[in-house]
Protein backbone atom coordinates (compact mmCIF):
# COMPACT_ATOMS: atom_id res chain seq x y z
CA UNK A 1 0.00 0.00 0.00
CA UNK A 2 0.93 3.58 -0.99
CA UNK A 3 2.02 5.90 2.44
CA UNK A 4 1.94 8.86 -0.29
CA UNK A 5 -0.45 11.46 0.46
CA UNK A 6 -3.25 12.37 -2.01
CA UNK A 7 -1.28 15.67 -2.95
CA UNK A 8 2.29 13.26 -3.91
CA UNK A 9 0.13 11.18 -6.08
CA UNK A 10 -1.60 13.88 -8.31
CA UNK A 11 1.64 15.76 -8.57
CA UNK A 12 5.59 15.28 -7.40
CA UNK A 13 8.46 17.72 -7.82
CA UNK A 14 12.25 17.16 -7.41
CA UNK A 15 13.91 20.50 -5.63
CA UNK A 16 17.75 19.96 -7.50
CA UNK A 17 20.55 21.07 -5.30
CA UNK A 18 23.61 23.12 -6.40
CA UNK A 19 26.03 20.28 -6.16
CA UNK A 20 23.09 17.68 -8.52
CA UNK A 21 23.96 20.09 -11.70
CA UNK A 22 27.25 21.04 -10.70
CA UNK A 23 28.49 17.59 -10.44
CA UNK A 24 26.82 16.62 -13.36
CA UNK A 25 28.08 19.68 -15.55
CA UNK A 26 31.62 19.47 -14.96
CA UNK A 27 32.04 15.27 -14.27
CA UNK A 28 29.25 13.27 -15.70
CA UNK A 29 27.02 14.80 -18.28
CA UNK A 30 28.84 18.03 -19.68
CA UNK A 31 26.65 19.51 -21.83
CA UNK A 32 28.63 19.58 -24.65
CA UNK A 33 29.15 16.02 -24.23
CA UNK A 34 25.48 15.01 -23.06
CA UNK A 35 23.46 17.30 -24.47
CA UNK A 36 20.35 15.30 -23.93
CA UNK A 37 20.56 15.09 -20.41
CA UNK A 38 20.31 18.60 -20.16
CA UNK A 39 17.42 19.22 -22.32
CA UNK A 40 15.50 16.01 -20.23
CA UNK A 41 15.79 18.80 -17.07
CA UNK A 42 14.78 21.03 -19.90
CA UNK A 43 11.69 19.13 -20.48
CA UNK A 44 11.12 18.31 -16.66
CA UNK A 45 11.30 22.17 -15.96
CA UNK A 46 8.75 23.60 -18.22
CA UNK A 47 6.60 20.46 -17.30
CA UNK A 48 7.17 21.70 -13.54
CA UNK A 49 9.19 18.31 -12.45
CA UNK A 50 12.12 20.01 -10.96
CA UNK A 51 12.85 23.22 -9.64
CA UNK A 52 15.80 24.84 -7.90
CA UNK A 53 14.83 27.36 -4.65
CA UNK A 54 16.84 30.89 -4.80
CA UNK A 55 19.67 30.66 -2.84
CA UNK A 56 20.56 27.35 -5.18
CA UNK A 57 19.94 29.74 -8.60
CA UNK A 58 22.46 32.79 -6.66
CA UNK A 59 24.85 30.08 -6.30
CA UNK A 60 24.92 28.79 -10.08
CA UNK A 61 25.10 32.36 -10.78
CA UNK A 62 28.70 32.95 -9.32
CA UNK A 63 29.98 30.15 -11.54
CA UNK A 64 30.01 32.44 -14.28
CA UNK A 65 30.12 29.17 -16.44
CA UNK A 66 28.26 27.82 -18.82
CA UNK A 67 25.92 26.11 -16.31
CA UNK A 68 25.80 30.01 -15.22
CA UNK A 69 24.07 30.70 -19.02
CA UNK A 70 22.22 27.51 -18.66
CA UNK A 71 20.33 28.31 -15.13
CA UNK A 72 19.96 32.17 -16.28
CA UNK A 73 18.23 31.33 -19.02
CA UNK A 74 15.80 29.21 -16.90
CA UNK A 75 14.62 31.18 -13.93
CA UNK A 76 11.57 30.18 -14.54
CA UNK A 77 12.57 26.68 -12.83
CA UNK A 78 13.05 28.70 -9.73
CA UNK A 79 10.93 28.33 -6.55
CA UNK A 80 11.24 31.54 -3.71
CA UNK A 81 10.53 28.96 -1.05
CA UNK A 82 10.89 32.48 1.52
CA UNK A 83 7.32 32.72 0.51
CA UNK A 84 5.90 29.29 -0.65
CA UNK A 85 3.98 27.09 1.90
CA UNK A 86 4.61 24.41 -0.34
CA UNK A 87 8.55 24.14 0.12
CA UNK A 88 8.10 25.22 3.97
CA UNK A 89 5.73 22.14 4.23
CA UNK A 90 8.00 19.88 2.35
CA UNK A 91 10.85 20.96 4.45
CA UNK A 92 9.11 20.08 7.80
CA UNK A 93 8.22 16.79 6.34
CA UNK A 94 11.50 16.18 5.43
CA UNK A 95 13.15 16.99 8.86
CA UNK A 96 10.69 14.59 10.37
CA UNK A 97 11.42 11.82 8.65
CA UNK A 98 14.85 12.03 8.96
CA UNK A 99 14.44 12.74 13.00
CA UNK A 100 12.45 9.77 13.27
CA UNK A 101 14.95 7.61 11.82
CA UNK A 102 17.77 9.02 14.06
């Protein structure tokens, strides 16, 4: 049986850390390399699958890199989670789980 709430099974987002495109720019998928991973996020972006929060799009910024061009060119895929219950609630959820299994 599913433990996913109603809201998880009508719609899931993935919140993509700094280090997740980083890592994946510069070791495992560089984009000139493995273009097609980048336009999947591409895809899962305008489809509202991922998302990075604000302080993770500042911080792609200061690469002044090509994944700099890539991210300012898709601010769209950015959440201000200062000011969305959504993230706040996900967050809380998140610490609990990993408190209870401490």
């Amino acid at each position: 049986p599913s433990t996913s709430t109603s809201w998880e099974r009508r719609f899931v987002a993935y919140c993509l850390d700094a280090d997740v495109l980083i890592n994946a720019h510069r070791q495992h998928f560089p984009m000139d390399v493995v273009p097609g991973f980048w336009e999947a996020l591409d895809r899962a972006g305008r489809q509202g699958q991922i998302f990075v929060i604000h302080e993770v799009y500042r911080e792609l910024l200061e690469g002044e890199d090509e994944l700099a061009s890539w991210i300012r060119e898709r601010d769209g895929y950015v959440r201000d989670q200062r000011n969305d219950g959504l993230t706040a609630t996900a967050y809380r959820r998140i610490g609990n789980a990993i408190t209870s299994r401490s």
